[in-house]
Each structure stands twice: as structure tokens, then as C-alpha cells.
Protein backbone atom coordinates (compact mmCIF):
# COMPACT_ATOMS: atom_id res chain seq x y z
CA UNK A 1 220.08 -142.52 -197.37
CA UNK A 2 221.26 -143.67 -194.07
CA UNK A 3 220.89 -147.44 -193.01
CA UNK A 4 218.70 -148.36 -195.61
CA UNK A 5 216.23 -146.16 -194.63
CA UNK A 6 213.93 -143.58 -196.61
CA UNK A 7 211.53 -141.05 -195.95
CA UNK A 8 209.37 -139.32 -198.11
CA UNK A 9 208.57 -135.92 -197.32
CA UNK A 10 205.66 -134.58 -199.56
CA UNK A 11 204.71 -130.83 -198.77
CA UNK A 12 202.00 -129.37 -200.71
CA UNK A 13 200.44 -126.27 -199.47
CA UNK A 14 196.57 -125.87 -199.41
CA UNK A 15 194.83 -122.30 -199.99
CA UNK A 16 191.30 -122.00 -198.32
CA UNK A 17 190.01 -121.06 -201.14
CA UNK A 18 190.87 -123.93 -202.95
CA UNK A 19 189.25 -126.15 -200.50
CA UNK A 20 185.96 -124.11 -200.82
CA UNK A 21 186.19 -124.10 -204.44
CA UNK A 22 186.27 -128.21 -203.96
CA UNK A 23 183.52 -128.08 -201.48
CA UNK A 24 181.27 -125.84 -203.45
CA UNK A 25 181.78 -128.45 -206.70
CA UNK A 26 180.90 -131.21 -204.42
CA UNK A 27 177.97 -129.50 -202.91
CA UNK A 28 176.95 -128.45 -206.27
CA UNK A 29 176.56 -132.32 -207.12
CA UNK A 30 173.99 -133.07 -204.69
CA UNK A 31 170.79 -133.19 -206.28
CA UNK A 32 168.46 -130.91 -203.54
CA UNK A 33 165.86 -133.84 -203.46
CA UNK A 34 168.13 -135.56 -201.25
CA UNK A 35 168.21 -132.72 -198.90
CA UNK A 36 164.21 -132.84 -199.17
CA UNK A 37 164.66 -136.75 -198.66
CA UNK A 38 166.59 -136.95 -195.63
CA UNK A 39 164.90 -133.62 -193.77
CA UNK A 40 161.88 -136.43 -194.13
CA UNK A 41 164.05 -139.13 -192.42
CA UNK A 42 163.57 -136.99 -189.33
CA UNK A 43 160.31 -135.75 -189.06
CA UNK A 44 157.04 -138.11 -187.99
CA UNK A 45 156.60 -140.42 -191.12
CA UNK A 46 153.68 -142.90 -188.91
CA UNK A 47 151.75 -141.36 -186.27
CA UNK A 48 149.98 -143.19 -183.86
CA UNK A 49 150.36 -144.48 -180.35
CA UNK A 50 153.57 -143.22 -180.72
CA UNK A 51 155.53 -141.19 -183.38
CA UNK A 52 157.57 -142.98 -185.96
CA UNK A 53 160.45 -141.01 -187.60
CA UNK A 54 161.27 -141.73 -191.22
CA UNK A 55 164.53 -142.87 -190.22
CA UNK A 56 163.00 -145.76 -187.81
CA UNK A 57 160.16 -146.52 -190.68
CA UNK A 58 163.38 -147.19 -193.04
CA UNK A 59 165.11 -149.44 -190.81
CA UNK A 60 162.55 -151.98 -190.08
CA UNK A 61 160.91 -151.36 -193.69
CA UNK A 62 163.36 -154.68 -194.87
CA UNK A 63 160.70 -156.60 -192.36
CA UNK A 64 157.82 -156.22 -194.79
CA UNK A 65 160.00 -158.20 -197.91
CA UNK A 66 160.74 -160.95 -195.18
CA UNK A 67 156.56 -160.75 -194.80
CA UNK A 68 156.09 -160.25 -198.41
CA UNK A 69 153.76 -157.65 -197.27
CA UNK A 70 153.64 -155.35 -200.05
CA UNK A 71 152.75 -152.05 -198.38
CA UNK A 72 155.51 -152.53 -195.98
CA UNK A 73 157.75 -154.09 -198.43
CA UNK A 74 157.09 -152.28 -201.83
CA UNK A 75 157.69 -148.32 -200.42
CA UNK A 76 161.09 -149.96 -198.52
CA UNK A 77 162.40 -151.15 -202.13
CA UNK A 78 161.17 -147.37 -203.44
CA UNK A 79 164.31 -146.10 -201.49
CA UNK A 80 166.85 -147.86 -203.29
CA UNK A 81 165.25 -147.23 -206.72
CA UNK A 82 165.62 -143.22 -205.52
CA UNK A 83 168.46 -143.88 -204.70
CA UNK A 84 169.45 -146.18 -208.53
CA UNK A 85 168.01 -143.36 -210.56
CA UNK A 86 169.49 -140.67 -208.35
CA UNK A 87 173.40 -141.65 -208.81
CA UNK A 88 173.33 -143.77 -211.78
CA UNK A 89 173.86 -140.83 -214.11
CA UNK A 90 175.48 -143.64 -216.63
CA UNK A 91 171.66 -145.07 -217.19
CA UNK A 92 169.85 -143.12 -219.90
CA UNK A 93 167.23 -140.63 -218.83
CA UNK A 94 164.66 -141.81 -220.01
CA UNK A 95 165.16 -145.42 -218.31
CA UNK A 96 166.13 -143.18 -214.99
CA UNK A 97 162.79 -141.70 -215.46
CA UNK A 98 160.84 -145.23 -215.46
CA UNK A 99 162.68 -145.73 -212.21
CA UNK A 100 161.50 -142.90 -210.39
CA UNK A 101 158.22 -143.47 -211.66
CA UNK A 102 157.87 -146.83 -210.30
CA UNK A 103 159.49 -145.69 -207.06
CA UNK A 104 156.98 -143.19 -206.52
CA UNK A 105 154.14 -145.85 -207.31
CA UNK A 106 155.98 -148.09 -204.76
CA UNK A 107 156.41 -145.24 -202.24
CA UNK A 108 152.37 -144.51 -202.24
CA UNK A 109 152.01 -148.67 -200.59
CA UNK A 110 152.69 -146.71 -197.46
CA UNK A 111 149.42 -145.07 -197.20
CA UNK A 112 148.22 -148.64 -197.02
CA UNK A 113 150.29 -149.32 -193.97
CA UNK A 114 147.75 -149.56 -190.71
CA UNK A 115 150.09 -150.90 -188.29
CA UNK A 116 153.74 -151.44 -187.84
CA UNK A 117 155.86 -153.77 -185.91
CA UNK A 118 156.32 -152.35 -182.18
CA UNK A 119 158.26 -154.62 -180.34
CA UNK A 120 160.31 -158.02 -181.38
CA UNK A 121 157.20 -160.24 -179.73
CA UNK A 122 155.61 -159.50 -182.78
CA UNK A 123 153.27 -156.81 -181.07
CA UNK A 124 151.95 -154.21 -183.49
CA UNK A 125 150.81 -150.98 -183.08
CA UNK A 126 148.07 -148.97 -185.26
CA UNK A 127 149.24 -145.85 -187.19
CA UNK A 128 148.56 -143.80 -190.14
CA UNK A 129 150.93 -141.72 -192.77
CA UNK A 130 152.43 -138.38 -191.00
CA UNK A 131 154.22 -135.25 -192.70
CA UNK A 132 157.25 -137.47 -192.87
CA UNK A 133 155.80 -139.50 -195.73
CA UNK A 134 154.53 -135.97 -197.89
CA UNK A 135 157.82 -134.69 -197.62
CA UNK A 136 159.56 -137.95 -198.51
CA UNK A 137 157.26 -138.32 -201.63
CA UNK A 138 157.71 -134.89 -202.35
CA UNK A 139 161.95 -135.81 -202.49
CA UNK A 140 160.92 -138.67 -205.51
CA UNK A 141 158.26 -136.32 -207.02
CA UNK A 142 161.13 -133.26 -207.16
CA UNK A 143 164.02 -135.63 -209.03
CA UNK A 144 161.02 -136.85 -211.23
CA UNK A 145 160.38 -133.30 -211.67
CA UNK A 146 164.34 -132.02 -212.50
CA UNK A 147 164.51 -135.53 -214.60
CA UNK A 148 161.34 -134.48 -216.78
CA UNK A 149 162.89 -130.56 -217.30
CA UNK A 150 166.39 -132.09 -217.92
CA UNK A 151 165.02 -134.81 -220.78
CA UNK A 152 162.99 -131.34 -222.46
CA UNK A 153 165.79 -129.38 -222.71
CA UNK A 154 167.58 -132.26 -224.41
CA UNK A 155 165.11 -132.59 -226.70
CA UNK A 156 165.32 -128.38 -227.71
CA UNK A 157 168.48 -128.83 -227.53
């Protein structure tokens, strides 16, 4: 110690293959529906005058609560049950399962959506369900799917 002063020095030295050990854990944690739910977030999930991309149809989905229009308002709330039964691995399965459930019946409001805001004058524009929405369904129907496999082979088990 000079002048009051101290410095830490910490030196720890990283192999690669450490790191890709961590990444491949972390990677392994990801449930693939949410690979299946965000490729959907880019492709056409309204198609109409012009395209809507999944990730546009989530942003302004929050208008349809303020609306209380249910088939704008209902599959916007669908995400963040996914998104509940997805990471909240301290819920049991069984309630996890009711969850994704009712987020899949709240997800299928969208094919009740016939227009959607286009501009902040309140114009809207017509448009029906595009590939977007089948793969994004198909993200809720896949953890229902791994959730139903994972609650059988607890009950063999």
C-alpha cells in the first residue's frame, strides 16, 4: 500500500472450451418453442393492404385491452401467459399446463381480427390471419405438446 491506495488485481484465465461448455448449458435451456415463437415474430402474421409482421401485430396488440376488444386484446394477453408457463418452472405442471391451454384458446381470438389499426387517426385497414399466426400457434401448441410428454413420464416414472 502506497498513499492509501489499493488495487485489486483479479486474474483468472478462461479456456474456450469452458465458455462453450457454458454456452451449450445455456442454449440447452431454451425450450425450442421459443425459437418457433420468435421465427413467427418475423414472418407476415396479418395480410392485407399491406403485410403485418408478428413483431408489429405484438406491439400494438396492448391497443385492443385499452378497446376491450377481445380478439385484439385476448391473443395479446396469450403472449405473456406463453411466456408465465414457459419460465415459471417453480409452478406445478399441471397448473403450467392450464396456462398454455388457455393461451392457446386466447391466441385463436386472432382469427377473429378483420382489421387493425393503420395509422394514429384511428384509420383501419382490413386484413386476415397470415403464416405468421400458424407458426406462432404452432410455438404454444409445441410447449403444450413437451408439457403433456413431460407430465406422462412423471406419471411412469
Amino acid at each position: 500500500m502506497h498513499g492509501g491506495k489499493q488495487t485489486l488485481v483479479c486474474s483468472r484465465t478462461v479456456h474456450s472450451s469452458t465458455v462453450t461448455q457454458h454456452l451449450k448449458k445455456g442454449i440447452k435451456n431454451i425450450h425450442p418453442s421459443i425459437l418457433v415463437y420468435f421465427l413467427a415474430t418475423i414472418t407476415p402474421m396479418f395480410i392485407g393492404s399491406w403485410t403485418l409482421l408478428g413483431i408489429f401485430g405484438l406491439l400494438i396488440g396492448w391497443i385492443g385491452l385499452l378497446e376491450l376488444n377481445p380478439f385484439i386484446g385476448l391473443p395479446w394477453i396469450s403472449n405473456l401467459l406463453y411466456f408465465i408457463s414457459l419460465f415459471s418452472k417453480n409452478l406445478k405442471l399441471d397448473f403450467r399446463i392450464g396456462i398454455t391451454i388457455t393461451a392457446i384458446c386466447f391466441g385463436l381470438f386472432a382469427i377473429g381480427i378483420r382489421e387493425v389499426p393503420e395509422n394514429e387517426g384511428g384509420g383501419t385497414t382490413s386484413v386476415y390471419v397470415g403464416i405468421g399466426f400458424v407458426i406462432w400457434m404452432s410455438s404454444f401448441i409445441y410447449l403444450l405438446t413437451d408439457q403433456i410428454k413431460e407430465r406422462k413420464n412423471k406419471n411412469v416414472g
